[in-house]
N, C-alpha and C. Protein backbone atom coordinates (compact mmCIF):
# COMPACT_ATOMS: atom_id res chain seq x y z
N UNK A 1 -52.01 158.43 168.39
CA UNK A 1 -51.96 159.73 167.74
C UNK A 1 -53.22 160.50 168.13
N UNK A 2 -52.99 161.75 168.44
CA UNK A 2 -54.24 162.32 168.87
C UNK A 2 -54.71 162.64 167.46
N UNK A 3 -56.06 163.09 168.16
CA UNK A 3 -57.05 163.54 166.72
C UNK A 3 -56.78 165.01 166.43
N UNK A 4 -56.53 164.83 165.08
CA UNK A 4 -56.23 166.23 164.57
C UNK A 4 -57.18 167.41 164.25
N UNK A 5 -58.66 166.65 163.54
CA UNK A 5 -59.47 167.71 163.02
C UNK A 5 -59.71 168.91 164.82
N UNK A 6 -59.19 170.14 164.07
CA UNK A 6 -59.73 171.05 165.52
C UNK A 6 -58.96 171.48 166.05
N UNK A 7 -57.29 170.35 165.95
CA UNK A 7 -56.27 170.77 166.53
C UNK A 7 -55.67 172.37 166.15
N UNK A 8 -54.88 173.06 167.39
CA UNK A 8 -54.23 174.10 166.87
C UNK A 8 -53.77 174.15 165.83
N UNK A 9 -53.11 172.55 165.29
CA UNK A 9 -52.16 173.13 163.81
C UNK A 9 -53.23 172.77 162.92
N UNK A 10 -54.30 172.54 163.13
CA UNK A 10 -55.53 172.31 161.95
C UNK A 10 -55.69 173.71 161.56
N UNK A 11 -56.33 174.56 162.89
CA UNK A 11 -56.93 175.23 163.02
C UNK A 11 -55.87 176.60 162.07
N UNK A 12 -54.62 176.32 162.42
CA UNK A 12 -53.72 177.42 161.62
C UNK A 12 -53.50 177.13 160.24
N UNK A 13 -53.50 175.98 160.03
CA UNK A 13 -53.21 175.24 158.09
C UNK A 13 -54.82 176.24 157.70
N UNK A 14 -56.07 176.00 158.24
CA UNK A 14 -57.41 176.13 157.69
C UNK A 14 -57.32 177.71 157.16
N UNK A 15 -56.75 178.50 158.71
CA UNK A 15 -56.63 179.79 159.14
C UNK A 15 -55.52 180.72 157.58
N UNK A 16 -54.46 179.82 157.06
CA UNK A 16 -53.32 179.93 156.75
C UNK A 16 -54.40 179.88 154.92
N UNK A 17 -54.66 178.66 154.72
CA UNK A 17 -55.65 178.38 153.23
C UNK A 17 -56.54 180.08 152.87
N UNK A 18 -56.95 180.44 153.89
CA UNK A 18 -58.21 180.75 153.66
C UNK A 18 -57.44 182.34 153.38
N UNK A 19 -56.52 182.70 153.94
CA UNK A 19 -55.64 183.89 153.93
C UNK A 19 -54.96 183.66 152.66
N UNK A 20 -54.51 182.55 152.09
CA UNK A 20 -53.85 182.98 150.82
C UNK A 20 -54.90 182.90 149.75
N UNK A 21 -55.77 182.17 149.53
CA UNK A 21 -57.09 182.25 148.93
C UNK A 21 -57.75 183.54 148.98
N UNK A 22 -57.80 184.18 149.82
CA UNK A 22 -58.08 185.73 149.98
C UNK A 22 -57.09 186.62 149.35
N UNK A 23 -56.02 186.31 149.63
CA UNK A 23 -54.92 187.29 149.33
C UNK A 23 -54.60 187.16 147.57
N UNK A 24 -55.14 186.01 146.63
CA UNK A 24 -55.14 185.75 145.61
C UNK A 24 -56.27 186.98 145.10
N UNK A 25 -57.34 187.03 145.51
CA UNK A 25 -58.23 187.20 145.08
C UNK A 25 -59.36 186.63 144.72
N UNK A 26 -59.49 185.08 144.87
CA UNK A 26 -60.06 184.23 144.78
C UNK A 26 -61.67 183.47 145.40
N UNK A 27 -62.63 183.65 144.58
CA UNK A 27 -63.60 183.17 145.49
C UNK A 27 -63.65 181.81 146.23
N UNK A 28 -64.56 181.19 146.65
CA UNK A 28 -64.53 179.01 147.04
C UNK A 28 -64.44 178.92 145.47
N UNK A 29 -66.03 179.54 145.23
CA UNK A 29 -66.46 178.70 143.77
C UNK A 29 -64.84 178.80 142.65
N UNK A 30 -64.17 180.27 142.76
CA UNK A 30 -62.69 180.01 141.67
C UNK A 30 -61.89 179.29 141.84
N UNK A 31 -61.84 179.07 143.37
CA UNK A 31 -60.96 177.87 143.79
C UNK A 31 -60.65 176.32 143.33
N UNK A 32 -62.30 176.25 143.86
CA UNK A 32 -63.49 175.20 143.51
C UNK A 32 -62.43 174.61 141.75
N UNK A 33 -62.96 176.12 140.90
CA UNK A 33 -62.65 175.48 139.51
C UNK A 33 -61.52 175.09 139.19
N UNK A 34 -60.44 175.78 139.80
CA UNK A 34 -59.74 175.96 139.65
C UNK A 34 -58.62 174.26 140.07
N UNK A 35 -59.29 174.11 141.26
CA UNK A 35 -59.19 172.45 141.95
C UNK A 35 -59.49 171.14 140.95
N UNK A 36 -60.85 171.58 140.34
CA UNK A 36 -61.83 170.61 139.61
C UNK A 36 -62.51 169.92 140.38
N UNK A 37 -62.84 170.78 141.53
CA UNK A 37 -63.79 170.42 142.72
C UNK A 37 -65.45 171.37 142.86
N UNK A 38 -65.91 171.03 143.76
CA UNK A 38 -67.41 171.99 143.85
C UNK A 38 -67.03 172.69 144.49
N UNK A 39 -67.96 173.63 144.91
CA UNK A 39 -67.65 175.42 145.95
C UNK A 39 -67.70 174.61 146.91
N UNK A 40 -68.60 173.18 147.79
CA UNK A 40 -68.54 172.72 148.97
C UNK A 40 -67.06 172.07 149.67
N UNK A 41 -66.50 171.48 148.83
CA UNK A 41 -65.39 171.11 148.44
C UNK A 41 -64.33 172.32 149.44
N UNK A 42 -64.28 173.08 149.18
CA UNK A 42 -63.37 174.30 149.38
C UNK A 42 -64.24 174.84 150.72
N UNK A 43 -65.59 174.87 151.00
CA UNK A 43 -66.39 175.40 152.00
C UNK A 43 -66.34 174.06 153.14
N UNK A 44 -66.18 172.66 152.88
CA UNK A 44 -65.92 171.77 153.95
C UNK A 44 -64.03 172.39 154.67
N UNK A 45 -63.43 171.96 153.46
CA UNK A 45 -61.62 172.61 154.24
C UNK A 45 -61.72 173.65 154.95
N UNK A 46 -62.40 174.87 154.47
CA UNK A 46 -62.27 175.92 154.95
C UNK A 46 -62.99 176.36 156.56
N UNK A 47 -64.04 175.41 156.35
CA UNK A 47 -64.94 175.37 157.84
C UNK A 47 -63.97 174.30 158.52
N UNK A 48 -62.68 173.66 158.28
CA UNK A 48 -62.65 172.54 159.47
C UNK A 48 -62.91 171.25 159.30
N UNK A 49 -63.80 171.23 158.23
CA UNK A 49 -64.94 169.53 158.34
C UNK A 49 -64.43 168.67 157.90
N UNK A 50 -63.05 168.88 157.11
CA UNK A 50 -61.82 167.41 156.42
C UNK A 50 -60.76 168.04 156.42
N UNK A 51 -60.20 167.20 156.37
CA UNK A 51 -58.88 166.62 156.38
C UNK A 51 -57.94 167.50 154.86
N UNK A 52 -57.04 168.14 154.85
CA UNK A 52 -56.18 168.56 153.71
C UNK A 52 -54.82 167.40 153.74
N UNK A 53 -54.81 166.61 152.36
CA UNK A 53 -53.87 165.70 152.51
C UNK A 53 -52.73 166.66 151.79
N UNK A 54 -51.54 165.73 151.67
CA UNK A 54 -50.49 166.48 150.97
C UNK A 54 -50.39 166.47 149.53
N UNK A 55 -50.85 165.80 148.54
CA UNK A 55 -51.50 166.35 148.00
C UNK A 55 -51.89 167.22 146.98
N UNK A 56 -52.94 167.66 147.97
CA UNK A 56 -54.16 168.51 147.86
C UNK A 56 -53.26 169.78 148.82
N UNK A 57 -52.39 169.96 149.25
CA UNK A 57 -51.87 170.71 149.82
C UNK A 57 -50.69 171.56 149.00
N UNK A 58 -50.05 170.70 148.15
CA UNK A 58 -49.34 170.85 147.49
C UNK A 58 -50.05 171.66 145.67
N UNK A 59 -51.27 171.29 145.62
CA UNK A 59 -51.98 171.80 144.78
C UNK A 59 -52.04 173.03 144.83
N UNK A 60 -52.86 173.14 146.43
CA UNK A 60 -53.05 174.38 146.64
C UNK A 60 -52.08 175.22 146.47
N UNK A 61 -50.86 175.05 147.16
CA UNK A 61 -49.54 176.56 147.25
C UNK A 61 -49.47 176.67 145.74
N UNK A 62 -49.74 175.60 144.93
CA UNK A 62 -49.26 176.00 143.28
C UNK A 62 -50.43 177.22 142.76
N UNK A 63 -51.63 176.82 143.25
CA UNK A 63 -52.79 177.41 142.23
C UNK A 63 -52.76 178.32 143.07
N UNK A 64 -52.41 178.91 144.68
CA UNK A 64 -52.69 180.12 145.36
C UNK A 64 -51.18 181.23 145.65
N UNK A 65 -50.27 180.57 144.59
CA UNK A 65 -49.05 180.92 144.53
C UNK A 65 -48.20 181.26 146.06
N UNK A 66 -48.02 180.40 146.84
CA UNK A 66 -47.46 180.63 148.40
C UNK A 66 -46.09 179.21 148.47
N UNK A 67 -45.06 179.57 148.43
CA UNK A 67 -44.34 178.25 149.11
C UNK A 67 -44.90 177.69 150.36
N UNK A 68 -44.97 176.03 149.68
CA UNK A 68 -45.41 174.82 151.00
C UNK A 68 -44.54 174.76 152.03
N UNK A 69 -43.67 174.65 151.82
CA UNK A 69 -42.23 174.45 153.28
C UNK A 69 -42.40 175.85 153.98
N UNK A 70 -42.72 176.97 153.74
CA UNK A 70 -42.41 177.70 154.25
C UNK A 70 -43.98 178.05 155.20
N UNK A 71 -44.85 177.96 154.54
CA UNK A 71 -46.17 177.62 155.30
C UNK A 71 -46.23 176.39 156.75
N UNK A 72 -45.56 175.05 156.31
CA UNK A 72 -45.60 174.25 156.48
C UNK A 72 -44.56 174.80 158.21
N UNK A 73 -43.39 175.63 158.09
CA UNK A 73 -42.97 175.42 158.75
C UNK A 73 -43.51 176.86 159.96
N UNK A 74 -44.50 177.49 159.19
CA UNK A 74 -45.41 178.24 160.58
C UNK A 74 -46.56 177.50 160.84
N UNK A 75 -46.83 176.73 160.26
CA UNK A 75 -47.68 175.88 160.82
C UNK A 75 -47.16 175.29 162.06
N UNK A 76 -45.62 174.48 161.76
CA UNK A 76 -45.13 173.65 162.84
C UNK A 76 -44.98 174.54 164.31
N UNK A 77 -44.61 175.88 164.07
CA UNK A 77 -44.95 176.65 165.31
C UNK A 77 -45.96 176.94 166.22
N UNK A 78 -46.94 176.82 165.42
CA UNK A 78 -47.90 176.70 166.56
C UNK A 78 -47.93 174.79 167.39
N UNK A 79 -48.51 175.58 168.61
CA UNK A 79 -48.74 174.78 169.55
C UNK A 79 -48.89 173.58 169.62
């Protein structure tokens, strides 16, 4: 299995987080609370530096209000 951190579809899930987190209105740190995580927490995903399991993926579309399958499946479009 190749390595994922970096990959195109990393790079679009990270690209994809950080756009609905914006589009909420949401700072790291509201995120952060909102998770029951720290602002770094949300500032490691968002730079790239780990891994988003499913989850923690599935958290997210709830608390940033976005359907997962449907994310999930522009993700699969890229490259």
């Amino acid at each position: 299995m190749a390595k994922t951190l970096g990959s195109e579809r990393h790079k679009a899930l990270i690209a994809l987080l950080i756009a609905k987190r914006e589009d909420a209105s949401l700072t790291q740190t509201e995120l952060a609370s909102k998770l029951g995580e720290y602002q770094s927490f949300v500032a490691r995903l968002e730079s790239g530096q780990r891994r988003v399991d499913v989850v923690e993926f599935l958290e997210l579309s709830r608390i940033l209000n976005f359907d997962a399958m449907e994310a999930l499946a522009t993700i699969l479009r890229v490259g």
